[in-house]
N, C-alpha and C. Protein backbone atom coordinates (compact mmCIF):
# COMPACT_ATOMS: atom_id res chain seq x y z
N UNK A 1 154.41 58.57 4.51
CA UNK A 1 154.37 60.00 4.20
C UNK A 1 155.27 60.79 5.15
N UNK A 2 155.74 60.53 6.58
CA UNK A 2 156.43 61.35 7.41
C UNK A 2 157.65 60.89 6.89
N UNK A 3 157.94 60.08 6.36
CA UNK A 3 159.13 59.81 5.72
C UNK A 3 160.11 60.93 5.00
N UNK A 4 158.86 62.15 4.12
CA UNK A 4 159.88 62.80 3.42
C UNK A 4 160.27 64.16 4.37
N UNK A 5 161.73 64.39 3.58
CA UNK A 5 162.34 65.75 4.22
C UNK A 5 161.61 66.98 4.74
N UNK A 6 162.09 67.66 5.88
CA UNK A 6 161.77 68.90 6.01
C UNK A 6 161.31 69.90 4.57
N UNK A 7 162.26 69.82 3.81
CA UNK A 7 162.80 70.39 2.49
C UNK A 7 161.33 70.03 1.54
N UNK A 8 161.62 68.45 1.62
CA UNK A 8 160.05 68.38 0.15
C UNK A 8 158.76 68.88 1.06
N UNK A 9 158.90 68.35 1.95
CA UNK A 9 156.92 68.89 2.27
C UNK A 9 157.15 70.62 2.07
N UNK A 10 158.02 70.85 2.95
CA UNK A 10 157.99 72.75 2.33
C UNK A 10 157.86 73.11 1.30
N UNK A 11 158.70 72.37 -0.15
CA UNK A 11 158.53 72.49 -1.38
C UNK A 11 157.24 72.32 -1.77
N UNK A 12 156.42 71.51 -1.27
CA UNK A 12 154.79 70.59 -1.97
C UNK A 12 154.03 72.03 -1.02
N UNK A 13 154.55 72.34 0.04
CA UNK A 13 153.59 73.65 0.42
C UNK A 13 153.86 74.75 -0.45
N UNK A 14 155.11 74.94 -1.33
CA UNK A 14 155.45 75.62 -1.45
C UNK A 14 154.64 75.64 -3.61
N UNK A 15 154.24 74.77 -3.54
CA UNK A 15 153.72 74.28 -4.55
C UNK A 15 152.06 74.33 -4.83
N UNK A 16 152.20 74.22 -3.41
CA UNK A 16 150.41 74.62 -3.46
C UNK A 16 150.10 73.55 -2.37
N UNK A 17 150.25 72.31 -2.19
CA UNK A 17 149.42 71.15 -1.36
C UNK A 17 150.20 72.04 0.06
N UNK A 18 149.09 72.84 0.77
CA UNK A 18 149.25 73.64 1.66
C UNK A 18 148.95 72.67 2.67
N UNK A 19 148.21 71.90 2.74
CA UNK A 19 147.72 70.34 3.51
C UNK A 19 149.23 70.12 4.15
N UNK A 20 150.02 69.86 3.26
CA UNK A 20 151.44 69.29 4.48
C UNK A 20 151.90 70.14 5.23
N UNK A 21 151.56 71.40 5.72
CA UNK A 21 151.82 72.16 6.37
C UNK A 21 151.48 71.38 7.70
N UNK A 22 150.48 70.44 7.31
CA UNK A 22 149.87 70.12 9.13
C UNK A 22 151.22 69.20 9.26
N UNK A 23 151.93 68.56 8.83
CA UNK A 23 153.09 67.53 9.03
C UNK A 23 153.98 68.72 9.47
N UNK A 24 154.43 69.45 9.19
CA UNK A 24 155.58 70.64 9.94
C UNK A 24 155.28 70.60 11.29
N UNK A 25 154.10 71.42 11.03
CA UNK A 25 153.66 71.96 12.22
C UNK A 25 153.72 70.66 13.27
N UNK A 26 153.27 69.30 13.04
CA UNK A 26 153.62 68.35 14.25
C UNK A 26 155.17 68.29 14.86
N UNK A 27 155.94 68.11 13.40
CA UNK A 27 157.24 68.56 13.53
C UNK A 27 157.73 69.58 14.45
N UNK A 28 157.33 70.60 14.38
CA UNK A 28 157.62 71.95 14.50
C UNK A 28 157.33 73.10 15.57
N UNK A 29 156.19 72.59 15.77
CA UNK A 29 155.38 73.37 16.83
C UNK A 29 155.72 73.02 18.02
N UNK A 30 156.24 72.17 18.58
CA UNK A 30 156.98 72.56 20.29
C UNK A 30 158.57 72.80 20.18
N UNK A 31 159.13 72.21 19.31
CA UNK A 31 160.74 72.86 19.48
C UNK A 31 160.58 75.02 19.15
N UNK A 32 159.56 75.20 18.56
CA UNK A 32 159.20 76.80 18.20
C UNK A 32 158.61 77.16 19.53
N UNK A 33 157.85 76.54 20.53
CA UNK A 33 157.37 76.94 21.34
C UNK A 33 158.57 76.89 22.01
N UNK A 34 159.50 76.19 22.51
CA UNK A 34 160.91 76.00 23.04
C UNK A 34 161.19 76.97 23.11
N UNK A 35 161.50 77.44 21.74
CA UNK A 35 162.89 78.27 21.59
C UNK A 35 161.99 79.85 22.11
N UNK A 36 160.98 79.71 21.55
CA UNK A 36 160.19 81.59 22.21
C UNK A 36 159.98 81.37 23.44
N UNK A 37 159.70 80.18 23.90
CA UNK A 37 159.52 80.26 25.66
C UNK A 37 160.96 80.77 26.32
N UNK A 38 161.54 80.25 26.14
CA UNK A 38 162.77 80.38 26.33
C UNK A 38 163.34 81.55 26.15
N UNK A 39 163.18 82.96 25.13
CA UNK A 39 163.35 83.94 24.62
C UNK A 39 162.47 84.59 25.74
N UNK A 40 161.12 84.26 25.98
CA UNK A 40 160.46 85.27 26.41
C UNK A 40 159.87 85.00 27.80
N UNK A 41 159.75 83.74 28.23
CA UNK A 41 159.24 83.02 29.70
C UNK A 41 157.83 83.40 29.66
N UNK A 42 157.54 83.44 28.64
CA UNK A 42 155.30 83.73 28.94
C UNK A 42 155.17 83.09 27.68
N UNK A 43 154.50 81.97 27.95
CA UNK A 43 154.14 80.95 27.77
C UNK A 43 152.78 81.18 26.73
N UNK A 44 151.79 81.73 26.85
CA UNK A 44 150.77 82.73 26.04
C UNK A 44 151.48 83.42 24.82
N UNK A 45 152.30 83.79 25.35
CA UNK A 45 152.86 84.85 23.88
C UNK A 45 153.77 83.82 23.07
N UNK A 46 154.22 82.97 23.92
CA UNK A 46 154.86 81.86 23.24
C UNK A 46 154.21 80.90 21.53
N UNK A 47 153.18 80.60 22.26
CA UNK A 47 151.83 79.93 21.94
C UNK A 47 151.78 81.02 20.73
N UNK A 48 151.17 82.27 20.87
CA UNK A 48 150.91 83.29 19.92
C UNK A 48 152.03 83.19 18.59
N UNK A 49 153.44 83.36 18.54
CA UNK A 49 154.56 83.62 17.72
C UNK A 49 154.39 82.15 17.52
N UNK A 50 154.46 81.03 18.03
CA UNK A 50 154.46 79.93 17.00
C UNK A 50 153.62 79.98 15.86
N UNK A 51 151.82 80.17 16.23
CA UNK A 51 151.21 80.59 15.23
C UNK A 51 151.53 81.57 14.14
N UNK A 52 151.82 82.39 14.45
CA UNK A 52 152.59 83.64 13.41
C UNK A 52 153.41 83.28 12.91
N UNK A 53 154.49 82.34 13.22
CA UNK A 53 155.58 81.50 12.55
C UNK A 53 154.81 80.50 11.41
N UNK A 54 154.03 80.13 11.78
CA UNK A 54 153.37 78.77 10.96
C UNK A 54 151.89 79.63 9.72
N UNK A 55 152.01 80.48 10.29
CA UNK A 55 150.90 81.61 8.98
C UNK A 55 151.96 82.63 8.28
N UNK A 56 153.36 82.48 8.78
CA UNK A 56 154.00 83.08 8.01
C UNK A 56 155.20 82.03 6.69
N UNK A 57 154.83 80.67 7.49
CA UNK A 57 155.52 79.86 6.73
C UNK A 57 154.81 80.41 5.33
N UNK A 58 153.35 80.15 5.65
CA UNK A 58 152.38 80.18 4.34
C UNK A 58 152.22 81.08 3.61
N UNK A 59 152.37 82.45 4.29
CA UNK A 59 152.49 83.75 3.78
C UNK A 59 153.73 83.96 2.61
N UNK A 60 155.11 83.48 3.44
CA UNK A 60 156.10 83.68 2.40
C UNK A 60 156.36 82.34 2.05
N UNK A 61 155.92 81.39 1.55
CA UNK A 61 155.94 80.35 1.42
C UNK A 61 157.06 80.11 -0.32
N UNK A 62 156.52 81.49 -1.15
CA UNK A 62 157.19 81.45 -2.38
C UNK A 62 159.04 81.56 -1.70
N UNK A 63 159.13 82.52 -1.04
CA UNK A 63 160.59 82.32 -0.33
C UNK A 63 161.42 81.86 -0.05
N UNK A 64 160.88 80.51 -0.01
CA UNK A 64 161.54 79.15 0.30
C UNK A 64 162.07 78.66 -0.60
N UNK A 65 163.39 78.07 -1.59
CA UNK A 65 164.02 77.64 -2.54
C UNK A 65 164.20 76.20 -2.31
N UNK A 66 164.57 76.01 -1.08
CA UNK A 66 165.10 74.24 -1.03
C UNK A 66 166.67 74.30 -1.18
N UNK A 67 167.37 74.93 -1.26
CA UNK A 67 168.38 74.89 -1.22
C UNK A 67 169.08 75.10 -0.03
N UNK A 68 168.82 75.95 0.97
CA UNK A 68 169.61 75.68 2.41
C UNK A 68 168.39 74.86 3.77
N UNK A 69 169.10 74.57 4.65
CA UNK A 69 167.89 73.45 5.53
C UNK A 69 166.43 74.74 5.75
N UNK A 70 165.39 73.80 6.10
CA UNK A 70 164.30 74.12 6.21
C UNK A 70 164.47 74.73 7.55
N UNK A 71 164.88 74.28 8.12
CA UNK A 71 164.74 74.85 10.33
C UNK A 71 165.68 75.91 9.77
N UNK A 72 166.29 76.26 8.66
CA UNK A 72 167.12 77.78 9.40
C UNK A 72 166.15 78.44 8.82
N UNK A 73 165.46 78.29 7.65
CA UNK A 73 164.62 79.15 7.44
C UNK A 73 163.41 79.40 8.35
N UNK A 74 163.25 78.26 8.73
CA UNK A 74 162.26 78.61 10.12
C UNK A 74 162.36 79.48 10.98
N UNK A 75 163.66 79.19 11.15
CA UNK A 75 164.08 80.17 13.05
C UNK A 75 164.52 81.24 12.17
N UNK A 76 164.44 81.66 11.14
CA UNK A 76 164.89 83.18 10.51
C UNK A 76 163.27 83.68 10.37
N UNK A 77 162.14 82.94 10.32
CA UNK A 77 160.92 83.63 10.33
C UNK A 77 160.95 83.86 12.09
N UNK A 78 161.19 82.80 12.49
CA UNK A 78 161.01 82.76 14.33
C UNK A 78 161.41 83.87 14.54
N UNK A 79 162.88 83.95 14.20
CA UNK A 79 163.63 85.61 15.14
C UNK A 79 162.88 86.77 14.71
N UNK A 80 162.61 87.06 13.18
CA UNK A 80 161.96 87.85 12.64
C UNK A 80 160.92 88.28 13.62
N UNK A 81 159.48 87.20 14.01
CA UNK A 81 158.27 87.37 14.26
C UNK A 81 158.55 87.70 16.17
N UNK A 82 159.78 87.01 16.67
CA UNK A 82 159.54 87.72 17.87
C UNK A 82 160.69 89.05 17.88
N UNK A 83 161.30 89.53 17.07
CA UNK A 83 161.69 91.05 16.95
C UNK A 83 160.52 91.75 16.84
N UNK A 84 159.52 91.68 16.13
CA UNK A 84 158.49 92.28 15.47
C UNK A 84 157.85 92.15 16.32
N UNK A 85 157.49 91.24 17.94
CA UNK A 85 156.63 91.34 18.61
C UNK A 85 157.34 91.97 20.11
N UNK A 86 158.40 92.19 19.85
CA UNK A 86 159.18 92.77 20.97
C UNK A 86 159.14 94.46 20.51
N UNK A 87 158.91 94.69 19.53
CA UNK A 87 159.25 96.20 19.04
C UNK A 87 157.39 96.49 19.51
N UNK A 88 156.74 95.45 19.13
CA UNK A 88 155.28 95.98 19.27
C UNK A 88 154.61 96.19 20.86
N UNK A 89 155.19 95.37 21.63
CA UNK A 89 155.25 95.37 23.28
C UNK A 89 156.04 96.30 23.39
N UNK A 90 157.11 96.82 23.18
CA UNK A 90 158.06 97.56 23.87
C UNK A 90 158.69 97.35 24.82
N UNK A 91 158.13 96.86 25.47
CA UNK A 91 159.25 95.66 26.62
C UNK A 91 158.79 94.22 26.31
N UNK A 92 160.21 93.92 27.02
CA UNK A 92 160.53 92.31 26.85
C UNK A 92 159.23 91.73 28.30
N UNK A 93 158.32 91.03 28.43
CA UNK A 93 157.86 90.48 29.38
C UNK A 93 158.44 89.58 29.55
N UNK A 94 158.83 89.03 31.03
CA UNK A 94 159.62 88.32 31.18
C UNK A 94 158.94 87.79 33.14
N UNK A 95 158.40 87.02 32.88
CA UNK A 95 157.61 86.43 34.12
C UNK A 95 158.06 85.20 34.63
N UNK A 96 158.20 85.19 35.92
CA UNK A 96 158.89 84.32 36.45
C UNK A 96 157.90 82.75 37.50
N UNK A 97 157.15 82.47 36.80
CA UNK A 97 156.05 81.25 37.00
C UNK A 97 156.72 80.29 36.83
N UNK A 98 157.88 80.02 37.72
CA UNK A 98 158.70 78.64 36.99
C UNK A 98 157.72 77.56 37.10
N UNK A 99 156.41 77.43 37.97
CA UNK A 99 155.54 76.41 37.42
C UNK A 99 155.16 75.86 36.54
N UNK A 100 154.97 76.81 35.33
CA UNK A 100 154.68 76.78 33.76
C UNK A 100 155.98 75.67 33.29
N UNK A 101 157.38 76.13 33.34
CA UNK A 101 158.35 75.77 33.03
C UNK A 101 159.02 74.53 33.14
N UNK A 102 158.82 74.63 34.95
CA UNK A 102 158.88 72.79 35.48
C UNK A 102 158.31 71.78 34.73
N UNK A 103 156.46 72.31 34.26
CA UNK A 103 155.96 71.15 34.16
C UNK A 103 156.19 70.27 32.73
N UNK A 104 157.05 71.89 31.91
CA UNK A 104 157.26 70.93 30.28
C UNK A 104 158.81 70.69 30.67
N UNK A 105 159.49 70.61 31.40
CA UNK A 105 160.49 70.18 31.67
C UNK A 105 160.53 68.72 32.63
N UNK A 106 159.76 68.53 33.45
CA UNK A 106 159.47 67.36 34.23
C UNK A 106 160.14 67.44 35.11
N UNK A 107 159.70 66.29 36.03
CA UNK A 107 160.55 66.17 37.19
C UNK A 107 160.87 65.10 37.85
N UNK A 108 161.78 64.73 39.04
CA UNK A 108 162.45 63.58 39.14
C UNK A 108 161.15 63.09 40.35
N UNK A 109 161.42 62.18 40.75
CA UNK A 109 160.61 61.30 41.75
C UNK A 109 161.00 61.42 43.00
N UNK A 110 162.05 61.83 43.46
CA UNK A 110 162.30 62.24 44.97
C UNK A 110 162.05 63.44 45.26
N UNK A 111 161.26 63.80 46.83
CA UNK A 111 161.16 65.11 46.76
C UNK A 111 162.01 66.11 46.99
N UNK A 112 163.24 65.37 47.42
CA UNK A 112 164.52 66.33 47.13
C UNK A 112 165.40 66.62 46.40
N UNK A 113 164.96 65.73 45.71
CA UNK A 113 165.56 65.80 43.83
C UNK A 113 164.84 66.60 43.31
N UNK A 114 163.41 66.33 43.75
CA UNK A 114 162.94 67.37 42.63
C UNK A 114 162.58 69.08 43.03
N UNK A 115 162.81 69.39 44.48
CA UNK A 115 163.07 70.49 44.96
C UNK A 115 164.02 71.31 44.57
N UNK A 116 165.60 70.48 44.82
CA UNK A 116 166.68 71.01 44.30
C UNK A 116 166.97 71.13 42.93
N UNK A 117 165.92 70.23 41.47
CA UNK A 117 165.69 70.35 40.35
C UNK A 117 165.11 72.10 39.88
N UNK A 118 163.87 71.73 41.35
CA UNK A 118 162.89 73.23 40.64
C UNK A 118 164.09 74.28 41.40
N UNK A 119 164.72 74.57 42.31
CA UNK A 119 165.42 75.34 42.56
C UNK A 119 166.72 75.84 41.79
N UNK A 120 167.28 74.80 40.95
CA UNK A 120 168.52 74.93 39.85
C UNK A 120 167.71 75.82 38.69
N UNK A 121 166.28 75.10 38.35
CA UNK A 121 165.87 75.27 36.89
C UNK A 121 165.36 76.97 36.82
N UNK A 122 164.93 77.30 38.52
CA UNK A 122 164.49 78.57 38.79
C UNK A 122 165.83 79.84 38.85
N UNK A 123 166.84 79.64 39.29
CA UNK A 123 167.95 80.16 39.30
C UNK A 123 168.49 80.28 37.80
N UNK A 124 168.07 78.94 36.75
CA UNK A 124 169.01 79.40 35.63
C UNK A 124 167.84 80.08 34.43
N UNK A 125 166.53 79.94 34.92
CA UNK A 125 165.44 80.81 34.02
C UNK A 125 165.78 82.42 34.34
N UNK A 126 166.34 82.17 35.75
CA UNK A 126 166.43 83.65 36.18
C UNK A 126 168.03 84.27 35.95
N UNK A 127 168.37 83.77 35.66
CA UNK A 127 170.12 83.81 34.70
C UNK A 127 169.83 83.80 33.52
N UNK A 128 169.08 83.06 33.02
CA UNK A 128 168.57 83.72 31.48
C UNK A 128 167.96 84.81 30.80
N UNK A 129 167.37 85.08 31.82
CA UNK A 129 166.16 86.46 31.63
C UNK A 129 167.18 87.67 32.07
N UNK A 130 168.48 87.64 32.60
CA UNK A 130 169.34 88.80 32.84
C UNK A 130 169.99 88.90 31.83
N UNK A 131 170.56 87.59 31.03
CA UNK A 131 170.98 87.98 29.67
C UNK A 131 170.58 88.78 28.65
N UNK A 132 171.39 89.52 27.94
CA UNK A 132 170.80 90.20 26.66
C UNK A 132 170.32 89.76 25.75
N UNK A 133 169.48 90.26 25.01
CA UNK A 133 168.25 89.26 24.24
C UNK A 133 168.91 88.57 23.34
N UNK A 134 170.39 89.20 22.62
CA UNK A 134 171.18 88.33 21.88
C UNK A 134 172.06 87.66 22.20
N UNK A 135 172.37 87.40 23.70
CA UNK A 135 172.74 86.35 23.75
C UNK A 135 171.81 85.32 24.45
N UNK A 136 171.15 85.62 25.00
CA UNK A 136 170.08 84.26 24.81
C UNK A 136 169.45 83.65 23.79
N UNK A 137 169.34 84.51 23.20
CA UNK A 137 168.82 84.09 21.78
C UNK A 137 170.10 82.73 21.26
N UNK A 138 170.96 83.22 20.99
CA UNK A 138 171.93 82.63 20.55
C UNK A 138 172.13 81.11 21.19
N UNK A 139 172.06 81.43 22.87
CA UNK A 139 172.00 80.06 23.45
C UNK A 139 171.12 79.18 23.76
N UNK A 140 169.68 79.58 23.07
CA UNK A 140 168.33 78.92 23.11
C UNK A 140 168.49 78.47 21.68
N UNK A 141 169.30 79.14 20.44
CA UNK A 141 169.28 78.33 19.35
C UNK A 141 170.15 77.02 19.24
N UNK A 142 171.50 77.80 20.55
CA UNK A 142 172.33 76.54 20.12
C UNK A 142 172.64 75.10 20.88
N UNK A 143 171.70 75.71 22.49
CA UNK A 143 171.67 74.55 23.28
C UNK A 143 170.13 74.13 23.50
N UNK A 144 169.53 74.16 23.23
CA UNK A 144 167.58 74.35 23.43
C UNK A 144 167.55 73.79 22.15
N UNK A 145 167.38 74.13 21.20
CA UNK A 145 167.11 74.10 19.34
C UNK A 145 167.83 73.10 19.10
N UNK A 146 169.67 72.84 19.37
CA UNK A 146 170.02 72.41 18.81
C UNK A 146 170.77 72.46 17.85
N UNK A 147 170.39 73.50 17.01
CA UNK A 147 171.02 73.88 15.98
C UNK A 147 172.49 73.96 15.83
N UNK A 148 173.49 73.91 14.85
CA UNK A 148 174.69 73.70 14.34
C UNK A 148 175.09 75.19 14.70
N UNK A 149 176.51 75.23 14.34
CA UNK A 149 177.12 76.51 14.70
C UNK A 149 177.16 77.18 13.36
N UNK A 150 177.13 76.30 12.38
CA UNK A 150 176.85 76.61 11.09
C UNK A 150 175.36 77.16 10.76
N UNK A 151 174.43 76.60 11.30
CA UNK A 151 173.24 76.67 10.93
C UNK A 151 173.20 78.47 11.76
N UNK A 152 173.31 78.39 12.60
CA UNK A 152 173.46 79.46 13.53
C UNK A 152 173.91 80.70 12.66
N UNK A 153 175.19 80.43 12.14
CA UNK A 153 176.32 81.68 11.15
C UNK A 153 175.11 82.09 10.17
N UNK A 154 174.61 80.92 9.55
CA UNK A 154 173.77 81.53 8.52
C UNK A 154 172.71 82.11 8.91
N UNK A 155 171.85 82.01 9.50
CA UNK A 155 170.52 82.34 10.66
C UNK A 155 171.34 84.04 11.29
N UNK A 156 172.24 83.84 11.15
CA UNK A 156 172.45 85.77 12.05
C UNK A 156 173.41 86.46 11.10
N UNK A 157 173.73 85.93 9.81
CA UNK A 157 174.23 86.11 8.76
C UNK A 157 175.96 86.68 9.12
N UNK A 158 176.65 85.70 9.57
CA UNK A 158 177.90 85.93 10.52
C UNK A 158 178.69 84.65 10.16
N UNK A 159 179.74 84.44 10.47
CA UNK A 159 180.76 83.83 10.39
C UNK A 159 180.59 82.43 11.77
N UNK A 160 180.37 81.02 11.58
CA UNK A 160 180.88 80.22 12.67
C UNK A 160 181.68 80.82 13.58
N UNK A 161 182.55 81.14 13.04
CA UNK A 161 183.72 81.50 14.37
C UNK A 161 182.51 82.64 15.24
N UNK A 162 182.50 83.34 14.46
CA UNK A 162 181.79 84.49 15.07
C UNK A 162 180.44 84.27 16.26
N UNK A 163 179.73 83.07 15.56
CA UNK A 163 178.59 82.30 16.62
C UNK A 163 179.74 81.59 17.69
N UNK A 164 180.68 80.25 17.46
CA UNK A 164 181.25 80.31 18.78
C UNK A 164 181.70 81.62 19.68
N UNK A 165 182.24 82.35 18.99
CA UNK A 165 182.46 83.46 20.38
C UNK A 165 181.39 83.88 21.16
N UNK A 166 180.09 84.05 20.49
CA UNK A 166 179.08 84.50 20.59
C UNK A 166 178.34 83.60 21.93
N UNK A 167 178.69 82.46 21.65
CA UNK A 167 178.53 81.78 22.37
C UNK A 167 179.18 81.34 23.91
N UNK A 168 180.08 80.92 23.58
CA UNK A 168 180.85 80.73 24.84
C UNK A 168 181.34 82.07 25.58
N UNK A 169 180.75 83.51 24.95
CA UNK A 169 181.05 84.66 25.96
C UNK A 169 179.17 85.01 26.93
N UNK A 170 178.04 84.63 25.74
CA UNK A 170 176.89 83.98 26.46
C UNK A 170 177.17 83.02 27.73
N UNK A 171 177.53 81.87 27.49
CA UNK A 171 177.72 80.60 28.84
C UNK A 171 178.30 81.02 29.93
N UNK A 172 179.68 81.67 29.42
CA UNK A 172 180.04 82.62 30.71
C UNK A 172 179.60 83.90 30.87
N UNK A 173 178.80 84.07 30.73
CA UNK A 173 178.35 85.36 30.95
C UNK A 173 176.93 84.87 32.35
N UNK A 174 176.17 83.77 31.79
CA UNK A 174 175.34 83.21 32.19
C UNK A 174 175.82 82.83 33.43
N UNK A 175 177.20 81.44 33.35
CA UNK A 175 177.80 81.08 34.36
C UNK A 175 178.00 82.00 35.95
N UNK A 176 178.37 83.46 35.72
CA UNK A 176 178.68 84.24 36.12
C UNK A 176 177.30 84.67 37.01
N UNK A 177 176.40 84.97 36.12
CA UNK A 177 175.28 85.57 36.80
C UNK A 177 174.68 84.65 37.57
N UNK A 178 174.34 83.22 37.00
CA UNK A 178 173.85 81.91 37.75
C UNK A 178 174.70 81.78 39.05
N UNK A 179 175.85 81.80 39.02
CA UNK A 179 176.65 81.60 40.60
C UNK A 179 175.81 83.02 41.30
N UNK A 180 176.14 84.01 40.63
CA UNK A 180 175.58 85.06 41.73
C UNK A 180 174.65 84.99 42.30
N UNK A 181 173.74 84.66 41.50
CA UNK A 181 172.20 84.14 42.00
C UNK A 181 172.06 83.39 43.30
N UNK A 182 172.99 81.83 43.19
CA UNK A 182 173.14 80.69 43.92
C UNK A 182 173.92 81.11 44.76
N UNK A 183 174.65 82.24 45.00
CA UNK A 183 175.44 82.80 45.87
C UNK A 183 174.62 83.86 47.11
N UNK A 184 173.78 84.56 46.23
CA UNK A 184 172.91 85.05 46.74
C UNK A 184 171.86 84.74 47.60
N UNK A 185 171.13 82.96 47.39
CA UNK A 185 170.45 82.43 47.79
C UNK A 185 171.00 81.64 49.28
N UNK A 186 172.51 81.30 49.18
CA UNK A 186 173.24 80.63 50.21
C UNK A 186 173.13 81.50 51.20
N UNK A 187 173.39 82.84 50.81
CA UNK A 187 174.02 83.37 52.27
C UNK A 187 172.80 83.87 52.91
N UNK A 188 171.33 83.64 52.12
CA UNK A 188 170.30 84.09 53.11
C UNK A 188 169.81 83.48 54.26
């Protein structure tokens, strides 16, 4: 049964056997927690918008055609549900517990590996959270997610070319702020 596509179980939810929804959701439910952790660094609200993602699969479930991939339609409910929860907060929370973060990220076995691990991973959460929400967004879909540059164009309804720029002016943008950071930290 895990055998079939993203595409048919959505279709058979989309059909009524609402039951395969639990197969997505195994699918589904930590790369979604990923990508909002990542968007938002609170881990709780994270948790929250996956759910809302996965009651909204069901909600607009008629929506779904089968004709373009299932994950863009996903991360087009995803962006949707955390716009809609960023307009309802009014600010972006953005908390800096890299403990939370380390521990779904892991860590190495030396304790100076894994010092200078939590110290890189803390510097670039905190280079992320200075970015603008669209371009992190963009680089949590396309290096975090995964997702194609194509998949991306269609998901922000834009041109490939338009997601690479989008992108590589994100990395350096990031690049930029991450040295400052690590620059900042040296000379103390």
């Amino acid at each position: 049964m895990n055998s079939l596509t993203d595409n048919a179980l959505m279709l058979q939810v989309k059909a009524g056997q609402v039951d395969k929804m639990g197969l997505l959701f195994e699918r589904y439910h930590r790369p979604l927690f990923g990508f909002f952790y990542h968007l938002t660094g609170d881990s709780d609200a994270s948790e929250d918008l996956v759910q809302t993602v996965f009651y909204r699969m069901l909600k607009y479930r008629h929506t779904f055609t089968g004709e373009g991939e299932f994950r863009t339609w996903m991360y087009h409910l995803a962006r949707n549900a955390s716009h809609d929860a960023a307009r309802k907060n009014k600010t972006a929370r953005h908390h800096d517990d890299i403990v939370d973060w380390e521990e779904k990220i892991g860590g190495g076995t030396a304790a100076d590996a894994s010092l200078q691990k939590a110290q890189d991973v803390a510097l670039l959460h905190q280079a992320m959270g200075r970015l603008s929400p669209e371009q992190r967004e963009v680089l949590v879909l396309s290096r975090f997610q995964e997702l194609k540059y194509e998949q991306i164009a269609q998901l922000l309804d834009t041109t490939e070319g338009a997601v690479k720029v989008r992108v590589h002016r994100a990395l350096n943008q990031l690049k930029g702020i991450y040295l400052k950071l690590e620059n900042g930290i040296k000379s103390l």
